[in-house]
Protein backbone atom coordinates (compact mmCIF):
# COMPACT_ATOMS: atom_id res chain seq x y z
CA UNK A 1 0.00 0.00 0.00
CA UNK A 2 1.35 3.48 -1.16
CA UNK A 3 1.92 5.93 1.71
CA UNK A 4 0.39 9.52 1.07
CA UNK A 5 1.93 12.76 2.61
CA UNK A 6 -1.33 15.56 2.14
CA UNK A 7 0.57 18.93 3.23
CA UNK A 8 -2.73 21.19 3.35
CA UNK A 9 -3.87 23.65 5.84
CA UNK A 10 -7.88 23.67 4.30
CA UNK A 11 -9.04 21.27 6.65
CA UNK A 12 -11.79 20.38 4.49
CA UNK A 13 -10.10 19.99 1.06
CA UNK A 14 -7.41 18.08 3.11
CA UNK A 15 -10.18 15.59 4.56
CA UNK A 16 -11.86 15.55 1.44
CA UNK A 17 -8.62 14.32 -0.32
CA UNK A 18 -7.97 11.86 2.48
CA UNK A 19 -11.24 10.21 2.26
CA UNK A 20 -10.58 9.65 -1.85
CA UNK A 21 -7.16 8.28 -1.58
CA UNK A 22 -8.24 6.02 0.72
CA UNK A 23 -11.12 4.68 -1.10
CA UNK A 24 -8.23 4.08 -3.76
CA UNK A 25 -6.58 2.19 -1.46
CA UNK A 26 -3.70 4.55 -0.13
CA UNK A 27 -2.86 5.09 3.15
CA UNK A 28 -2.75 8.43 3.49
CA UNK A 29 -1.93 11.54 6.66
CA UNK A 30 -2.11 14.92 6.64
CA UNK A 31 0.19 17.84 7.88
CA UNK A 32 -1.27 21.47 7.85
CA UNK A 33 2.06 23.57 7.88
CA UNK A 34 5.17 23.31 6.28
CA UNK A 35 7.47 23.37 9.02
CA UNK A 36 5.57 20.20 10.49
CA UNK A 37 5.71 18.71 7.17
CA UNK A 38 9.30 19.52 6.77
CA UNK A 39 10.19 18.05 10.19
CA UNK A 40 8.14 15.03 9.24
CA UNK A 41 9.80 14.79 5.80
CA UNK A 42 13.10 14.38 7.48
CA UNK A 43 12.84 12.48 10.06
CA UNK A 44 14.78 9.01 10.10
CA UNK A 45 11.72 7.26 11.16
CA UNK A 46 9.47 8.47 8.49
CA UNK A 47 8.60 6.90 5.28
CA UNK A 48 6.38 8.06 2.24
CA UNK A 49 5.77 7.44 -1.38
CA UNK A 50 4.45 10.27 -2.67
CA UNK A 51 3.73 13.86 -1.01
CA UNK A 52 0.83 16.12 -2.19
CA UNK A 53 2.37 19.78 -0.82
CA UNK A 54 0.10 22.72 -1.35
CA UNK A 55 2.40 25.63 -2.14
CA UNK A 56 0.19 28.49 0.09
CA UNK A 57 0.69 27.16 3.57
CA UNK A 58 1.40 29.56 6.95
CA UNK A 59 4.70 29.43 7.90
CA UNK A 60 7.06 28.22 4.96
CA UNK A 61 5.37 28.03 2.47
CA UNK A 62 5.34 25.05 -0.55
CA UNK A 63 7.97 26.27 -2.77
CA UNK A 64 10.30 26.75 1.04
CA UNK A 65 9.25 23.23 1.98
CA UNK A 66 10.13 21.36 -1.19
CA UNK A 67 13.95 23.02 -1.39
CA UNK A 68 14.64 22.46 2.04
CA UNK A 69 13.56 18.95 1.83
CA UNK A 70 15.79 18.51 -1.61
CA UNK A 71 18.70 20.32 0.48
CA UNK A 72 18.31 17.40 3.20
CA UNK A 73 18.63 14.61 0.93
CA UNK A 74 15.39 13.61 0.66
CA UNK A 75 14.09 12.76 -2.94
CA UNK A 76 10.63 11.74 -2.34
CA UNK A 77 8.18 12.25 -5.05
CA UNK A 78 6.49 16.32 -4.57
CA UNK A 79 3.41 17.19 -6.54
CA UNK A 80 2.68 20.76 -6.32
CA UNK A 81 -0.98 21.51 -5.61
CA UNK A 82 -1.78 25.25 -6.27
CA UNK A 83 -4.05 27.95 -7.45
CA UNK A 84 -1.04 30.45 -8.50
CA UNK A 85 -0.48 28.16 -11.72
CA UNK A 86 1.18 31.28 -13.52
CA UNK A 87 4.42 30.25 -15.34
CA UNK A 88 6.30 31.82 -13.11
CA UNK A 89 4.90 29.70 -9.92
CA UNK A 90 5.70 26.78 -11.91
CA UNK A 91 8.57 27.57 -13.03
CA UNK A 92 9.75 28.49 -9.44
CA UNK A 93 8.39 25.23 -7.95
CA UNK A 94 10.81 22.90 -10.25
CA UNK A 95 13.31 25.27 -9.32
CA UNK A 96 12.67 24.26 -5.76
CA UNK A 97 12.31 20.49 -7.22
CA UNK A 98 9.46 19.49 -6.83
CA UNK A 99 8.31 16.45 -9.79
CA UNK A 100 5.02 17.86 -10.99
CA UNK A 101 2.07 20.36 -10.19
CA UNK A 102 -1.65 20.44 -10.56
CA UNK A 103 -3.56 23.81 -10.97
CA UNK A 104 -6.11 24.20 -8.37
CA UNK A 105 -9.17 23.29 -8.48
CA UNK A 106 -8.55 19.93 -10.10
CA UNK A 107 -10.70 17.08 -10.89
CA UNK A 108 -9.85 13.92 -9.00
CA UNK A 109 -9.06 11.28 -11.63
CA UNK A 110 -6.33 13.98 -12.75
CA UNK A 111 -5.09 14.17 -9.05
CA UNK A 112 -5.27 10.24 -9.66
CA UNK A 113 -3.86 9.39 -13.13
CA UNK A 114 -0.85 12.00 -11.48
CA UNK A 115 -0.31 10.27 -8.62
CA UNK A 116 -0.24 6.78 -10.19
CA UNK A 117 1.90 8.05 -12.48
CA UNK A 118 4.74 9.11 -9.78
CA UNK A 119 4.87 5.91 -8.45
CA UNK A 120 5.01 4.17 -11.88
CA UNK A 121 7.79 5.84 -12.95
CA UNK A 122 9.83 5.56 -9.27
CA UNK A 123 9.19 1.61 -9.52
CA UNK A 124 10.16 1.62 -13.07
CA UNK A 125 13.24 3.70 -12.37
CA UNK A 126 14.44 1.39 -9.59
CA UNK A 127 13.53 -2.01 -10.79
CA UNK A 128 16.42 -3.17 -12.78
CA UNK A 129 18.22 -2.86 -9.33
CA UNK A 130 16.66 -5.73 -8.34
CA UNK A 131 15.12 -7.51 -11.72
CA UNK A 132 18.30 -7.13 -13.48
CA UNK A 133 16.17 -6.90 -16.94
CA UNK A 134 18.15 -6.62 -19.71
CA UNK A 135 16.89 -3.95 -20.79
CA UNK A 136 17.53 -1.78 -17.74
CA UNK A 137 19.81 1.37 -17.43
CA UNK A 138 21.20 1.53 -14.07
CA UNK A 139 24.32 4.22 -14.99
CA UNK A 140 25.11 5.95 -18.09
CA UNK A 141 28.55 7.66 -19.32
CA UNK A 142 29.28 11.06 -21.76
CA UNK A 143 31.16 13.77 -21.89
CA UNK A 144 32.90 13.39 -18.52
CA UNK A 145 29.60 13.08 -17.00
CA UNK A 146 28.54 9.57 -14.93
CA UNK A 147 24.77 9.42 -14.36
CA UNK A 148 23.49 7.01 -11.51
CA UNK A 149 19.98 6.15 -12.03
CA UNK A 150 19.97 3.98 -8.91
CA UNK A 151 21.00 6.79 -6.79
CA UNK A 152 19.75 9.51 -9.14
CA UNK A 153 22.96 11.50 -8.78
CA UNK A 154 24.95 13.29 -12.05
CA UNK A 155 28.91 12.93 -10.72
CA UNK A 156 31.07 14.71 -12.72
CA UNK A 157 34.95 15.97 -11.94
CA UNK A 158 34.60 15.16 -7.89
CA UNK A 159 31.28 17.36 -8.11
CA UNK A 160 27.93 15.43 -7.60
CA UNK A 161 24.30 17.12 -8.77
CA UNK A 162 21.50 15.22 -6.95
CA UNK A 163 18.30 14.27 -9.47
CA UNK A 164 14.56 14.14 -8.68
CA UNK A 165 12.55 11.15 -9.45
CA UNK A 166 11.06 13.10 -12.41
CA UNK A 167 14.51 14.71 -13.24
CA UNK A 168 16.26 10.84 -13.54
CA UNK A 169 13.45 9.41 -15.22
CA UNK A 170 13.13 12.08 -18.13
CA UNK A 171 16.66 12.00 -18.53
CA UNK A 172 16.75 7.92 -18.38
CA UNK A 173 13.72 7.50 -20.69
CA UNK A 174 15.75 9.91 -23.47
CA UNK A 175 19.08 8.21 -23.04
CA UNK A 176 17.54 5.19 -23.74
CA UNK A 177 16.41 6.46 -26.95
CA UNK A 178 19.58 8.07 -27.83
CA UNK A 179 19.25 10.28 -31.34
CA UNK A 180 15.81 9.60 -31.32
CA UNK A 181 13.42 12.62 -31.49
CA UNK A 182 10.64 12.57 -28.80
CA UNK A 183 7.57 14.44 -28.35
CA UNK A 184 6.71 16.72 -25.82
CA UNK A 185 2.80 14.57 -25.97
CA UNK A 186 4.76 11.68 -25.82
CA UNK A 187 6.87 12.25 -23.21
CA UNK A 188 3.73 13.64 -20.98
CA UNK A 189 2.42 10.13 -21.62
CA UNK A 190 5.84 7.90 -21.23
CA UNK A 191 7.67 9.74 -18.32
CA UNK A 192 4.44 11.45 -16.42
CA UNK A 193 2.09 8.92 -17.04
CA UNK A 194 -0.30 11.55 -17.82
CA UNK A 195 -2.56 12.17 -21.68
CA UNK A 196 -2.33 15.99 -21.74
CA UNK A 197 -3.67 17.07 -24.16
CA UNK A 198 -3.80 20.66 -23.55
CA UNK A 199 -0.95 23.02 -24.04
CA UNK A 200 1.89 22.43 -21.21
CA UNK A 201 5.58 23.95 -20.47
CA UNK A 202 5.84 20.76 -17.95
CA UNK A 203 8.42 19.08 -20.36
CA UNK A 204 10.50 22.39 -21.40
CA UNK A 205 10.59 23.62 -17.43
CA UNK A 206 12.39 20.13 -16.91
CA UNK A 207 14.71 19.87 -20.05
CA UNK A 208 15.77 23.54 -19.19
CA UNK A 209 16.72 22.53 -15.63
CA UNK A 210 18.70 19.24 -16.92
CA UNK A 211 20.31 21.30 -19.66
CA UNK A 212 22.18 23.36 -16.46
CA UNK A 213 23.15 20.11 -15.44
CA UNK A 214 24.64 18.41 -18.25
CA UNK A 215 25.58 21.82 -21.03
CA UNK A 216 28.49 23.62 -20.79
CA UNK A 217 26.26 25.88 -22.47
CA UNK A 218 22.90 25.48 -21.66
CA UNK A 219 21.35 28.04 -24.15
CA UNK A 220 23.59 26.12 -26.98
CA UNK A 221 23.12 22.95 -26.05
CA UNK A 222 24.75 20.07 -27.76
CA UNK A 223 23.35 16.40 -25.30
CA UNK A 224 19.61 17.67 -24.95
CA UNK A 225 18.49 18.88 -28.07
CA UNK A 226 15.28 20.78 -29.34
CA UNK A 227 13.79 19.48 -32.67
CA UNK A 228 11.97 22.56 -33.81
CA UNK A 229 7.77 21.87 -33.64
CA UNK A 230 8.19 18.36 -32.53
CA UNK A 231 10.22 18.01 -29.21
CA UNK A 232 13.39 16.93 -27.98
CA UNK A 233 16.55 13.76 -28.19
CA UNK A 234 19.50 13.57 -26.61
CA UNK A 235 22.83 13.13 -28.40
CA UNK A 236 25.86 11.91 -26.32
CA UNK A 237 28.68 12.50 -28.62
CA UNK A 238 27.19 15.45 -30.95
CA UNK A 239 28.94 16.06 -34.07
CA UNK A 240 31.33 19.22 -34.10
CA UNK A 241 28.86 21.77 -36.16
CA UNK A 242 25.92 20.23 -34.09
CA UNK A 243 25.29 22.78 -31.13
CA UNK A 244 21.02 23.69 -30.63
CA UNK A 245 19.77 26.83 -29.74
CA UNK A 246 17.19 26.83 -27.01
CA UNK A 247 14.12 27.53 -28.83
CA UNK A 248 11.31 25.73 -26.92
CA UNK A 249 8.99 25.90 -29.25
């Protein structure tokens, strides 16, 4: 049974919530600040799958919670629940690193089908560890850069860049399909487990952050690579001409 983290302080949205995971079968507890949340978060004894963090909470709020808890080593899945779903809030909560948000109010089965879709993609991470399938991808090598899927770290000349389940995955699910151009629809399918099919920046917030990761020049990048209209591939050893403005289309 998946464990639920509901960081809320409307107590009836946060009941309401509670009662509907559990009728899907999660287990499911509720904080009402963030600093109680944040102390729960990172405490040794505490263990959840997923955390549903509303971004306007008193004391620190969302976007506060989410950074601290990346800062403290903790890499549990964060979906962003919010009403201030202007590209800057966005933007600014994957900055923080939190793995997705959902525009307040929401319908349920899209609060469902995102939920579902975390933990699909942190078992499917994680399972070659222990199925040993061959057609897993536990670390990948390029340009001086070692990427440890199991770990979800980017090590690279004695530095190391923590990754966030969504981070990893994006970046795994590309590799994987190395010169291959993927859709931004496609990806919102593969990697988020989610049909969208309205107009999203979820995929280009996310490639821009790994692109600061991985470029030595992020605005001319050469690994993660823009295909005009259509959506992105990644390129380990690019030719010598072959450097890609960002133009997010």
């Amino acid at each position: 049974m998946s464990r639920v983290l509901i960081v809320e302080d409307e107590e009836h949205l946060a009941f309401g919530l509670k009662l509907n995971l559990e009728a899907e079968g999660f287990a499911v507890e509720i904080e009402e600040d963030g600093q109680a949340a944040l102390n729960r978060l990172t405490a040794t004894t505490t263990s959840f799958d997923v955390v549903l963090l509303d971004v306007m909470l008193p004391g620190l709020d969302g976007f506060e919670v989410v950074r601290r808890l990346r800062e403290a080593g903790r890499f549990v899945p964060v979906l962003l629940l919010t009403a201030r779903a202007h590209a800057d809030d966005v933007l600014a909560g994957f900055e923080a690193g939190a793995d997705d948000y959902l525009a307040k109010p929401f319908d349920l089965s899209i609060l469902l089908a995102r939920l579902h879709g975390l933990l699909r993609r942190q078992s499917w991470l994680h399972s070659s560890e222990q199925t040993g399938h061959a057609d897993s991808l536990d670390e990948f090598q390029f340009a001086g850069k070692r990427i440890d899927f199991r770990e979800q770290v980017l090590h690279w000349d004695g530095t190391e860049q923590p990754l966030t389940l969504m981070e990893a995955t994006l970046l795994r699910y590309l590799i994987k399909r190395e010169s291959q151009t993927v859709s931004r629809s496609v990806l919102l399918e593969e990697v988020w487990g989610v049909r969208q099919d309205t107009d999203t920046r979820t995929v280009d917030n996310f490639i821009a952050r790994l692109r600061r990761y991985l470029e030595a020049e992020p605005a001319h990048p050469k690994h993660l690579q823009t295909v005009r209209g259509v959506g992105y591939r990644f390129v380990a050893e690019p030719a010598q001409s072959d450097t890609n403005p960002d133009t997010a289309d």
